[in-house]
Each structure stands twice: as structure tokens, then as C-alpha cells.
C-alpha atoms as a PDB file:
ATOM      1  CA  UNK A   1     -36.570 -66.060   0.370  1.00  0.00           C
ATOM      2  CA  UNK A   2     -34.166 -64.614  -2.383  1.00  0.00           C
ATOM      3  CA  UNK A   3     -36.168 -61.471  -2.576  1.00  0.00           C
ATOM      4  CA  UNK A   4     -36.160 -60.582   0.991  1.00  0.00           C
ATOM      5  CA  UNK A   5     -31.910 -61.668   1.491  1.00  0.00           C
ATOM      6  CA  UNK A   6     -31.735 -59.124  -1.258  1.00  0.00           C
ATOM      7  CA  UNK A   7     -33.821 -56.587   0.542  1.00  0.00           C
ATOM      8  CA  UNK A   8     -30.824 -56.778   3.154  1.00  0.00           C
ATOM      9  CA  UNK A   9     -33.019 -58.949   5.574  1.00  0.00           C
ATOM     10  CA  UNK A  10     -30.773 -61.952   7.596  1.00  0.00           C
ATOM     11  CA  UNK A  11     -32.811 -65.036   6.389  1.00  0.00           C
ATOM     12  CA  UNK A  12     -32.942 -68.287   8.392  1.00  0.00           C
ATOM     13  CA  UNK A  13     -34.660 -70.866   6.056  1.00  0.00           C
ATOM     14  CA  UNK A  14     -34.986 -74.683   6.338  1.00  0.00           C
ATOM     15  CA  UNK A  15     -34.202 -77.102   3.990  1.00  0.00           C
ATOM     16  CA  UNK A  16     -33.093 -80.750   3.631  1.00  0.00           C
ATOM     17  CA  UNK A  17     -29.157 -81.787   3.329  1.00  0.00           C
ATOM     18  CA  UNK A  18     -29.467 -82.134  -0.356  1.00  0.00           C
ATOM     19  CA  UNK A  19     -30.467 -78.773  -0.961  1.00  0.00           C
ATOM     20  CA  UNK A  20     -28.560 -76.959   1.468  1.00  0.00           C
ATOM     21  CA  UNK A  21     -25.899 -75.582  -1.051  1.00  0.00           C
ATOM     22  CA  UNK A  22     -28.650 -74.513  -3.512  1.00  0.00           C
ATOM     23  CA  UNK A  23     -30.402 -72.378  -0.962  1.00  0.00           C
ATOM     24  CA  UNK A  24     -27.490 -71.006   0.227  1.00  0.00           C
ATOM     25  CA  UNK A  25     -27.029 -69.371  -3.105  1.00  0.00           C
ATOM     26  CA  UNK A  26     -30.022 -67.664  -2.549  1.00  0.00           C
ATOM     27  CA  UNK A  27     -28.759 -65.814   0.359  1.00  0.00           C
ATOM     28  CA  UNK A  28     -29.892 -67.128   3.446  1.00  0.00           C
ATOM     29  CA  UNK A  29     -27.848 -65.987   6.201  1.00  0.00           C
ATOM     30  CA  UNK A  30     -28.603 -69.529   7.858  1.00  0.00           C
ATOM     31  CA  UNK A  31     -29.810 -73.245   6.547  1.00  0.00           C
ATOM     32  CA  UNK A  32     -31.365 -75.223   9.677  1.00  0.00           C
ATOM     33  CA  UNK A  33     -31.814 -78.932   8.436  1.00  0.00           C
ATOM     34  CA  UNK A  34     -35.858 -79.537   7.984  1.00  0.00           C
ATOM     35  CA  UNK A  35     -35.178 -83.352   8.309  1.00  0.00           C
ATOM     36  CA  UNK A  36     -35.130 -83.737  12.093  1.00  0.00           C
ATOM     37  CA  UNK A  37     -37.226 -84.506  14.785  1.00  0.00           C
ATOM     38  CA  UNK A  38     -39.953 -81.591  15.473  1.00  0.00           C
ATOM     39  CA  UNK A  39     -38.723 -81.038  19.220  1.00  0.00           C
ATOM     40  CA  UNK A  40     -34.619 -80.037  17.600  1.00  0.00           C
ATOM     41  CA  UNK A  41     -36.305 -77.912  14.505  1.00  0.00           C
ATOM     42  CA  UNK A  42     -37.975 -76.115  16.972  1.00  0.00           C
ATOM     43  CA  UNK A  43     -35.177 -75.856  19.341  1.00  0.00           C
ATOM     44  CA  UNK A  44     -32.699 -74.884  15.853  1.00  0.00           C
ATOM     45  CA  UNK A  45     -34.790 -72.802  14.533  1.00  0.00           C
ATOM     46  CA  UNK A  46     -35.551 -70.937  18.152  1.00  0.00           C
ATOM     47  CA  UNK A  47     -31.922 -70.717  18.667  1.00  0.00           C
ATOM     48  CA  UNK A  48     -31.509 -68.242  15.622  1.00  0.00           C
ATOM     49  CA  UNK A  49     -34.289 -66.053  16.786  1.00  0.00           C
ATOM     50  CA  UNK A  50     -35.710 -63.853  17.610  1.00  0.00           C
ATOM     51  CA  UNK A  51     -37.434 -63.417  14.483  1.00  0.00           C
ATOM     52  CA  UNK A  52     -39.120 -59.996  12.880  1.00  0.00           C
ATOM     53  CA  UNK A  53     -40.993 -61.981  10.223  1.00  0.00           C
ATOM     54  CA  UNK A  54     -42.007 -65.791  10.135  1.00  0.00           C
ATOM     55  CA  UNK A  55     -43.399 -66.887   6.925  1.00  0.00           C
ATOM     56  CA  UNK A  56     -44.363 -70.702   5.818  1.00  0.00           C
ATOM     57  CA  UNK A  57     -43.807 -70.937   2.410  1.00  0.00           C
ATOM     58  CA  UNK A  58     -44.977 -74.522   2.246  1.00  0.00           C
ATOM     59  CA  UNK A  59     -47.764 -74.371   4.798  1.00  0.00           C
ATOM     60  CA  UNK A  60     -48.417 -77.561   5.624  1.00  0.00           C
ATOM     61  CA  UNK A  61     -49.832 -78.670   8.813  1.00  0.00           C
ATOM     62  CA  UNK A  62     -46.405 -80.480   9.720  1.00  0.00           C
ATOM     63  CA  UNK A  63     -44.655 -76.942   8.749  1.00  0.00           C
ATOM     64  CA  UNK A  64     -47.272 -74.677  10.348  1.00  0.00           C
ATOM     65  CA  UNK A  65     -46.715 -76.786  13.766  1.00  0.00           C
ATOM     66  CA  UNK A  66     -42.830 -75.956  13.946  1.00  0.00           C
ATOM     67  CA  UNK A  67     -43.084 -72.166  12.695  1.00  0.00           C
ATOM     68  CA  UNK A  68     -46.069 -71.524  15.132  1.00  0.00           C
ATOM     69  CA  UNK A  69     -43.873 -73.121  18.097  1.00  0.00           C
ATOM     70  CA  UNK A  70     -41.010 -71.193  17.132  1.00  0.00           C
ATOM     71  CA  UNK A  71     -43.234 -68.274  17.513  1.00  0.00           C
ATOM     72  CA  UNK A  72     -44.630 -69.067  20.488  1.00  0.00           C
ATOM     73  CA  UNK A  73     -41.386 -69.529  21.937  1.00  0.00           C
ATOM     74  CA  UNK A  74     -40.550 -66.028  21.195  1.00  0.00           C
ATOM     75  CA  UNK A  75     -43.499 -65.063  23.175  1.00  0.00           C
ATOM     76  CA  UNK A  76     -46.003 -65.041  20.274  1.00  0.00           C
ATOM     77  CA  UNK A  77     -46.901 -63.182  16.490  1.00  0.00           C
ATOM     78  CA  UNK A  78     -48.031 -63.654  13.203  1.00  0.00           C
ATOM     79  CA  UNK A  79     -47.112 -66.444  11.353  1.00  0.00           C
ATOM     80  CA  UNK A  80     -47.590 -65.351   7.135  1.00  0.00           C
ATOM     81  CA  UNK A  81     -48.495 -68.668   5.452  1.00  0.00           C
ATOM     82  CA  UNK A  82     -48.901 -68.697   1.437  1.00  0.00           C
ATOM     83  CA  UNK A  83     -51.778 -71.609   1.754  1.00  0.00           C
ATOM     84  CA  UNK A  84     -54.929 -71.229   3.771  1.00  0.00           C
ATOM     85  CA  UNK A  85     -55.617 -73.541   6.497  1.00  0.00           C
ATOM     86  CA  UNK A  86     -56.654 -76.818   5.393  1.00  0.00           C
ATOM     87  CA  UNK A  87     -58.794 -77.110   8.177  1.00  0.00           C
ATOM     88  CA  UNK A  88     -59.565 -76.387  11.995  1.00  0.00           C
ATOM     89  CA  UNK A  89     -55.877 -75.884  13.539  1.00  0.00           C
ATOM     90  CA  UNK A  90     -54.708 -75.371  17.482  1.00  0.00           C
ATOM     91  CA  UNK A  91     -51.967 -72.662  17.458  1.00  0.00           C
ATOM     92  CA  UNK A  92     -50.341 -71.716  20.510  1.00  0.00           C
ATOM     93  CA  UNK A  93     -51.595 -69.053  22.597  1.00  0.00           C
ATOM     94  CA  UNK A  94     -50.430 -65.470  21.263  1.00  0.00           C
ATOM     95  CA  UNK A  95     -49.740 -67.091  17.836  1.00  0.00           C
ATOM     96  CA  UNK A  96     -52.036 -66.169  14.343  1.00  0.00           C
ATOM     97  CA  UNK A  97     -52.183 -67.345  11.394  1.00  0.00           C
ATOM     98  CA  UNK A  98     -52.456 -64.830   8.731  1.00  0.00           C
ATOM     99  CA  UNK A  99     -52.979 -65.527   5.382  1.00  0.00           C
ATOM    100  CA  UNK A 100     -52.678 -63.433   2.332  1.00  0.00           C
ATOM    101  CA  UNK A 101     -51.782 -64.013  -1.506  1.00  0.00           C
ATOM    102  CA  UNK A 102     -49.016 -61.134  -2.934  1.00  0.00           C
ATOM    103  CA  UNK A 103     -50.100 -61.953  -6.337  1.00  0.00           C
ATOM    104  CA  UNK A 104     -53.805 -60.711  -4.678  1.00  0.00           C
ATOM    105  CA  UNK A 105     -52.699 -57.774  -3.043  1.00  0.00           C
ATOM    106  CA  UNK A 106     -50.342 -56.561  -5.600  1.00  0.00           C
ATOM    107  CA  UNK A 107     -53.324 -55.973  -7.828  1.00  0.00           C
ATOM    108  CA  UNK A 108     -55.060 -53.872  -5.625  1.00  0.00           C
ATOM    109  CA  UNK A 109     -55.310 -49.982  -7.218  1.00  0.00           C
ATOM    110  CA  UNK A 110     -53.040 -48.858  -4.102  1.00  0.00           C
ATOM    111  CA  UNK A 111     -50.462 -51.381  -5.124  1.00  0.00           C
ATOM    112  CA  UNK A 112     -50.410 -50.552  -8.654  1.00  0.00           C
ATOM    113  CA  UNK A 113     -46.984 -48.720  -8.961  1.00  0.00           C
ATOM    114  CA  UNK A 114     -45.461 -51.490  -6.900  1.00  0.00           C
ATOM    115  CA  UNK A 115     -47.038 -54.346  -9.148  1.00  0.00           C
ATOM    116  CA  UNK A 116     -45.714 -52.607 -12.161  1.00  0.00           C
ATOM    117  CA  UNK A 117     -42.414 -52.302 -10.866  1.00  0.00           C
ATOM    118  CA  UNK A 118     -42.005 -55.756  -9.838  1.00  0.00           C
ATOM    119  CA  UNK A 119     -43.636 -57.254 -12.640  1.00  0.00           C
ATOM    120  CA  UNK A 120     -42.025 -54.858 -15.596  1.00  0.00           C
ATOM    121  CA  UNK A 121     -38.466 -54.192 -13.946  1.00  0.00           C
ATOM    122  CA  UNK A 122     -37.431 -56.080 -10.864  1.00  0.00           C
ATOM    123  CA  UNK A 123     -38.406 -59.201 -12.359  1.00  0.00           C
ATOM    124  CA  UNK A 124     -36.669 -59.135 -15.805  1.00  0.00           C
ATOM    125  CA  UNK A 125     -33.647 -57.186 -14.629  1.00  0.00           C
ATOM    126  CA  UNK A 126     -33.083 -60.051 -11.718  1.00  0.00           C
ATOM    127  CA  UNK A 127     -33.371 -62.438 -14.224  1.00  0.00           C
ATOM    128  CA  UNK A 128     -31.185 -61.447 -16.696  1.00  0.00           C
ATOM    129  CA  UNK A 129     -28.938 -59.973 -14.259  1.00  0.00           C
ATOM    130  CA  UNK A 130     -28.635 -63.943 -12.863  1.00  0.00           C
ATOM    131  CA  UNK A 131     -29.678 -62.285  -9.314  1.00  0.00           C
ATOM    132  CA  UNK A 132     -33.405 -64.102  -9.466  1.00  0.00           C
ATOM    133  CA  UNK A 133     -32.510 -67.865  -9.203  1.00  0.00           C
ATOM    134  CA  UNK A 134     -35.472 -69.861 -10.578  1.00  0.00           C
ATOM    135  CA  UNK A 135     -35.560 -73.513  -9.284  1.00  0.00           C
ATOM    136  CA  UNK A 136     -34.620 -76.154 -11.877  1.00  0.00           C
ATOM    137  CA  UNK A 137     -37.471 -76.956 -14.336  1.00  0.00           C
ATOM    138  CA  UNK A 138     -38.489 -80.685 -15.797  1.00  0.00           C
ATOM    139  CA  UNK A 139     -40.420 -81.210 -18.336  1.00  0.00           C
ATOM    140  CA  UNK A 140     -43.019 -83.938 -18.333  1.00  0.00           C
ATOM    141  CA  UNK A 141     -43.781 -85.639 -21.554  1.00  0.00           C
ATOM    142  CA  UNK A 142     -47.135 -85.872 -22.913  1.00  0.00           C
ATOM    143  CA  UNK A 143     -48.965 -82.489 -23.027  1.00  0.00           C
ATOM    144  CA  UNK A 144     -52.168 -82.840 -21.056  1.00  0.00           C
ATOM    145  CA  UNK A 145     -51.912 -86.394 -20.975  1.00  0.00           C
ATOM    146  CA  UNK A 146     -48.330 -85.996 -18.631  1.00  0.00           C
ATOM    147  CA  UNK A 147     -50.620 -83.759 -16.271  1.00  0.00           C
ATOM    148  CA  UNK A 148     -51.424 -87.258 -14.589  1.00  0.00           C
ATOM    149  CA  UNK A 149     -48.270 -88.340 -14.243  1.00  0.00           C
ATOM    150  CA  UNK A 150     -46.685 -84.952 -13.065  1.00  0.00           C
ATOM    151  CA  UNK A 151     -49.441 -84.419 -10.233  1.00  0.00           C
ATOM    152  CA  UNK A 152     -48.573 -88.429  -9.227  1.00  0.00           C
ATOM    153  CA  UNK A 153     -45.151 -87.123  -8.546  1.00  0.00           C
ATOM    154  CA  UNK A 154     -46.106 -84.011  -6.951  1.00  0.00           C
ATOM    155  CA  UNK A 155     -48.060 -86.393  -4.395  1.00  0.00           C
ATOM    156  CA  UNK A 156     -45.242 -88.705  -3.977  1.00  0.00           C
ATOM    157  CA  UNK A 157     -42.567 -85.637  -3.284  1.00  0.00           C
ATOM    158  CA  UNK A 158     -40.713 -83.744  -5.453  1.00  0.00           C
ATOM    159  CA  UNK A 159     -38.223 -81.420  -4.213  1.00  0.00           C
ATOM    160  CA  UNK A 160     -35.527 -78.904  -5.679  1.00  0.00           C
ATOM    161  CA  UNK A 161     -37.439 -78.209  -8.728  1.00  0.00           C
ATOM    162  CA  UNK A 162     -40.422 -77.504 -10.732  1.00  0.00           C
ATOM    163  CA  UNK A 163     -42.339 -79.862 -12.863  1.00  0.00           C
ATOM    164  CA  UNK A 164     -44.126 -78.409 -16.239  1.00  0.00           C
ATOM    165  CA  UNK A 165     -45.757 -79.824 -19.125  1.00  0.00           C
ATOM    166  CA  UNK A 166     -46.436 -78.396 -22.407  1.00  0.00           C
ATOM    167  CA  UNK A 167     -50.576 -78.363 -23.041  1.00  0.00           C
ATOM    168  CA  UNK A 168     -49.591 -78.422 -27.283  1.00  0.00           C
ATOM    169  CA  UNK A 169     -46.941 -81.104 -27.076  1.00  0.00           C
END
């Protein structure tokens, strides 16, 4: 979301109370609280329309549902998802699901001068510039043997920040 608020796109995001300062930082032009009932996301979310781009960066089936009726009450589009489909799914009529992965594509030959800039100047530049916001990071104890217990909390929910382990600890 960052990248594209600093493309000069007006992003309208989701994300629980919690975290609604953190992504603000980011530069969403608007925060819609995730947290209610699908019906008022929808109806939130359709209110700051109409959208140019919809992407599902969690892509989940509970996620997929609300971005593809937002869509759909825009009169249809692609919705981008950075997961496949986990399985058959009923989108609205006029809505499709398009998946793609941008670390794929940007190693495509016809991508190359792109991938190099993002990967050898963008990148490093936003994030020594403090303009690249990574997500908080925890560490989980143990080396391989924390892998367990990391992927337990994944499963459980973690939100607002990344979990890593250290394979040589």
C-alpha cells in the first residue's frame, strides 16, 4: 500500500482499530475499520469508491468476498489478489479474480530494468531514507526448533508485525 500512496495514488485500505494509526503512516488517504459486519465493510468501503484498482493483499476467502462485492457494486472488474484461490469460489457476475506474483513477473527479461531498479535503488534508498516502513519484526527463540511455535501463532493470528526466527540460533 505504501508504494502505491507514494506513486501519488489515493489509497483506501482496511485495517482493525489497533492499527489504524500505523497504516495511516503509510499514506492511505482513508482507513475503513475491517472489524465489522460484512454488509457495513461493503457498504464503507463502496462509499469511497469508485475504485481504479482493487487489490487483496490478504486474500482470504472472508477478504475476497468483501473486495469482490465492492466491485460488483461498482458495476464489476478485476480484483488483483497476492494468493491463488484456495479453491472453487462464486464471484459476482462481471467480477475476476486475477492472480499474479510481482516477485514472478519482475523477473521476466522485459521487466529486467524495472527489477533492477526496484531491487538495487528504490528499495535501499526508501529504506534508509525512512520512506519504506517495514512492519515490526519478533524474533522467535529457538532456531528451527521456534519454527513450530512461530507457525502456531501465525494460525492463531498475528497482526501488526512479522515473526522470524534465526535457522543458526
Amino acid at each position: 500500500m505504501q508504494y502505491v500512496a507514494q506513486a501519488g495514488y489515493a489509497v483506501v485500505t482496511t485495517s482493525s482499530p489497533k492499527h489504524e494509526d500505523f497504516v495511516s503512516q503509510l499514506g492511505s488517504a482513508m482507513v475503513v475499520d475491517h472489524t465489522q459486519e460484512h454488509d457495513a465493510l461493503v457498504k464503507a468501503l463502496t462509499v469511497e469508491g469508485p475504485y481504479k484498482l482493487v487489490v487483496d493483499s490478504i486474500s482470504l476467502p472472508q477478504t475476497v468476498a468483501v473486495n469482490a462485492a465492492v466491485l460488483a457494486a461498482q458495476g464489476g472488474g478485476d480484483l488483483f489478489t497476492l494468493l491463488p484461490a484456495f479453491g472453487p469460489e462464486a464471484l459476482p457476475e462481471g467480477v475476476t479474480r486475477r492472480f499474479e506474483s510481482w516477485a514472478v513477473i519482475l523477473r521476466e527479461g522485459k521487466y529486467s530494468e524495472l527489477s533492477e531498479w526496484m531491487y538495487k535503488v528504490y528499495l535501499p534508498q526508501g529504506l534508509a531514507r525512512g520512506k519504506i516502513v517495514p512492519l515490526p519484526i519478533e524474533k522467535v527463540p529457538g532456531g528451527l526448533r521456534g519454527v513450530n511455535d512461530a507457525l502456531s501463532r501465525l494460525q492463531k493470528g498475528v497482526s501488526g508485525l512479522k515473526l522470524v526466527t534465526d535457522p543458526w540460533e
